[in-house]
N, C-alpha and C. Protein backbone atom coordinates (compact mmCIF):
# COMPACT_ATOMS: atom_id res chain seq x y z
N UNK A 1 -10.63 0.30 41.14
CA UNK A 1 -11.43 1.11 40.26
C UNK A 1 -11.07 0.81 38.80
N UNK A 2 -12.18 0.67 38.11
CA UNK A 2 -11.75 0.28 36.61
C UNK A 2 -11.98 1.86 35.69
N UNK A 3 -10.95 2.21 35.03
CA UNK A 3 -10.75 2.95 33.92
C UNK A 3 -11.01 2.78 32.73
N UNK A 4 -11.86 2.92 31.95
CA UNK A 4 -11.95 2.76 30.61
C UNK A 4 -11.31 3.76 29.73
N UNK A 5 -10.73 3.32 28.93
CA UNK A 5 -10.36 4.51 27.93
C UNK A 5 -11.17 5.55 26.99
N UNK A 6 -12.09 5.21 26.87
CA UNK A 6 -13.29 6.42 26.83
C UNK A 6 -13.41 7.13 27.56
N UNK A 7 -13.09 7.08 29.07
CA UNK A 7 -13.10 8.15 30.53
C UNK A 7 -11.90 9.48 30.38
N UNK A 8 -10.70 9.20 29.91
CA UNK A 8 -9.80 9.15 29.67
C UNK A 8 -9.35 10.95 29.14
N UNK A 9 -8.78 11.76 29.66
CA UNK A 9 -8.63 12.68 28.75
C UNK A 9 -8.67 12.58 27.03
N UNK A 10 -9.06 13.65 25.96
CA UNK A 10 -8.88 13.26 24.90
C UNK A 10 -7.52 12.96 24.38
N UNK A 11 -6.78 13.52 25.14
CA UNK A 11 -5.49 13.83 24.22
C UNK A 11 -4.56 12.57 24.54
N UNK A 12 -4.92 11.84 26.29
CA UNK A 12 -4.56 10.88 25.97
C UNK A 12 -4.94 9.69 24.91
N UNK A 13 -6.77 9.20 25.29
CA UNK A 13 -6.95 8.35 24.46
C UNK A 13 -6.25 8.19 23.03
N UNK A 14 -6.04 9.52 22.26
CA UNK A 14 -5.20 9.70 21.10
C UNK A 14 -3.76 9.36 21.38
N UNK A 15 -3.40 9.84 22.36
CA UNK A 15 -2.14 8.73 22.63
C UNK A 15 -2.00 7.41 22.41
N UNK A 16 -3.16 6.85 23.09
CA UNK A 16 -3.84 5.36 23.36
C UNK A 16 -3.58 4.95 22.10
N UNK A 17 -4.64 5.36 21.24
CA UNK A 17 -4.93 5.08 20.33
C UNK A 17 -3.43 4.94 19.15
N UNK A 18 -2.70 5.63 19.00
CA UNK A 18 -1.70 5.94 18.43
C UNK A 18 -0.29 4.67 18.55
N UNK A 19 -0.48 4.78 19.77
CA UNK A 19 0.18 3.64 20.59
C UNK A 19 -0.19 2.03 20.07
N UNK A 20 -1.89 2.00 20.36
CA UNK A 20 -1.86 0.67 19.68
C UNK A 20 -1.77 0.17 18.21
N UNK A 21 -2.26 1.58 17.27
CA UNK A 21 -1.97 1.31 15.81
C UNK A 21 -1.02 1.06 15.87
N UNK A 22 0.25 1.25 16.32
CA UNK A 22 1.67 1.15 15.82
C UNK A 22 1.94 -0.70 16.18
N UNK A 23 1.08 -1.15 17.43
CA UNK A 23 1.40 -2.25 17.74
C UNK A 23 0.70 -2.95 16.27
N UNK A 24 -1.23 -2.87 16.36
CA UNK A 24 -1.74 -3.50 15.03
C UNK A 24 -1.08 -3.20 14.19
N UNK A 25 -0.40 -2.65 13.34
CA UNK A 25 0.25 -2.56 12.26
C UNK A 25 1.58 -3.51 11.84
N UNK A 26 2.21 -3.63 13.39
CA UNK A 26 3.47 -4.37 13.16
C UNK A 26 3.24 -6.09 13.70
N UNK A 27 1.74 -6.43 13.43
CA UNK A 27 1.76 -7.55 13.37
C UNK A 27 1.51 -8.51 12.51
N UNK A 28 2.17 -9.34 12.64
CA UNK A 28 2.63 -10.54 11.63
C UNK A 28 1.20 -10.77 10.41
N UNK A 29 0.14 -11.08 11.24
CA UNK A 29 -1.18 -11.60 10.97
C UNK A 29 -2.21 -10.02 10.64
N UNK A 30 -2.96 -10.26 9.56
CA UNK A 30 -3.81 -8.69 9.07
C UNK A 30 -5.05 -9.04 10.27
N UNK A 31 -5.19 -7.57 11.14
CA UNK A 31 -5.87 -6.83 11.13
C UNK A 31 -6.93 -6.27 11.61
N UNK A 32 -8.26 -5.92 11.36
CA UNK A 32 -9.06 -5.04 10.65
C UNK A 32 -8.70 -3.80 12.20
N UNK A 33 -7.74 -2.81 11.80
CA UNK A 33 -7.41 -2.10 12.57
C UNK A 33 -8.12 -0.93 13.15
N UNK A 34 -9.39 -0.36 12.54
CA UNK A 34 -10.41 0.27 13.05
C UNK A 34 -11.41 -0.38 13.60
N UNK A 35 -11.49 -1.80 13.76
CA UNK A 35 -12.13 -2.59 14.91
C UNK A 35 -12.10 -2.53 16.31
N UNK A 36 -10.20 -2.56 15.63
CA UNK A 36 -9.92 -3.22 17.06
C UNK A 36 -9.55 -1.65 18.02
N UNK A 37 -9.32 -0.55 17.05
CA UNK A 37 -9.50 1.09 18.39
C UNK A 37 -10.26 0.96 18.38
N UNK A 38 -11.69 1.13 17.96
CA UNK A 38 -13.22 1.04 18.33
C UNK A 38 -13.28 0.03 19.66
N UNK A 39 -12.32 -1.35 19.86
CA UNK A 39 -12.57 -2.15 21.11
C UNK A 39 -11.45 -1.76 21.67
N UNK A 40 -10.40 -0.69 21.65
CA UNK A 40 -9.88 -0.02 22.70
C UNK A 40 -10.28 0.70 23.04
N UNK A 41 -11.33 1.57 22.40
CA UNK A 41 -12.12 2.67 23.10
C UNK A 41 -12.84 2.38 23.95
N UNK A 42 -13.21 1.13 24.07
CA UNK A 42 -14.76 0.27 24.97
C UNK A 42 -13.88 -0.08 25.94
N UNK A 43 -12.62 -0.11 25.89
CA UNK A 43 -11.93 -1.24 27.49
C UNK A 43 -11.74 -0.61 27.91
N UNK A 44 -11.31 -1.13 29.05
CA UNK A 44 -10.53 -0.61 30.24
C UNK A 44 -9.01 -0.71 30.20
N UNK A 45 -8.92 -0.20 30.77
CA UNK A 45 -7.08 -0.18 30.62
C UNK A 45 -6.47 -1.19 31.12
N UNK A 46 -7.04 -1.88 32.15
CA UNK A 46 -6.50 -2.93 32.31
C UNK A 46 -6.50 -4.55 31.40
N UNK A 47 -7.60 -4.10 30.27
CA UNK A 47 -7.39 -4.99 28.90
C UNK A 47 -6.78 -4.85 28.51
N UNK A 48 -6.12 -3.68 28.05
CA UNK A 48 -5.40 -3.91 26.96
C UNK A 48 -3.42 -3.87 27.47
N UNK A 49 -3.64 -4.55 28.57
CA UNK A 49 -1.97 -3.99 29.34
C UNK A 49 -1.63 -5.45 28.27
N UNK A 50 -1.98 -5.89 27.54
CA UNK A 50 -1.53 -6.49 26.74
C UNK A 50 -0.54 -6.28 25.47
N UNK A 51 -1.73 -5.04 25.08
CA UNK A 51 -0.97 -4.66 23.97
C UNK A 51 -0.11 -3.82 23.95
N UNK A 52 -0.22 -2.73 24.92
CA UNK A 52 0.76 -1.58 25.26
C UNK A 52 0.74 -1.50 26.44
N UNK A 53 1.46 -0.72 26.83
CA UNK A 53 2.09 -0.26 28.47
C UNK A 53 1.07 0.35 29.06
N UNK A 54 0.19 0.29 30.08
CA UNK A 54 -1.25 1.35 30.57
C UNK A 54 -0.55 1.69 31.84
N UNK A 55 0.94 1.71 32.19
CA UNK A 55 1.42 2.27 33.22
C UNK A 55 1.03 3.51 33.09
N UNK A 56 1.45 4.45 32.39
CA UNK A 56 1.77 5.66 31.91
C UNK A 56 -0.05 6.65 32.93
N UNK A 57 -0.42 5.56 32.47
CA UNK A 57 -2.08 6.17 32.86
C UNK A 57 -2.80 5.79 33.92
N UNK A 58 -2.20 5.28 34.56
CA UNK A 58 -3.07 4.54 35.63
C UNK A 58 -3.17 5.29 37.21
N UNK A 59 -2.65 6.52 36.57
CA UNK A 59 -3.25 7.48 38.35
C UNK A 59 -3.12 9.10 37.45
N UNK A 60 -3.83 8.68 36.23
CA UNK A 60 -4.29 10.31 35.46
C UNK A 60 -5.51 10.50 35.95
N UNK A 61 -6.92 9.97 36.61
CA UNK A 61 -7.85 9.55 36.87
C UNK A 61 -8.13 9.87 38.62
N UNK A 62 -9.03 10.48 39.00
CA UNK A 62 -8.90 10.57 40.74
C UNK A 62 -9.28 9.29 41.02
């Protein structure tokens, strides 16, 4: 079953979200960091196990 983070309780996605600014921010190369939550809001969680950990979330969901 695929999860998108738009499905997502709010309070996590704001987690989500929080989580990956801290990653965009601490990288080497600029940016445009309201892009790229706008294309964490569109994925699925299993995109972005790249950028952060989507353990945490992956049986919040029936």
């Amino acid at each position: 079953m695929s999860i998108y983070v738009c499905q997502l309780p709010q309070a996590i996605q704001d987690e989500i979200i929080k989580k990956c600014t801290e990653v965009f921010e601490s990288l080497v190369f600029p940016v445009d960091i309201e892009e790229e939550i706008q294309n964490v809001l569109c994925s699925k969680l299993s995109d972005i196990s790249d950028t952060i950990d989507i353990q945490p979330y992956l049986n919040i969901m029936p």
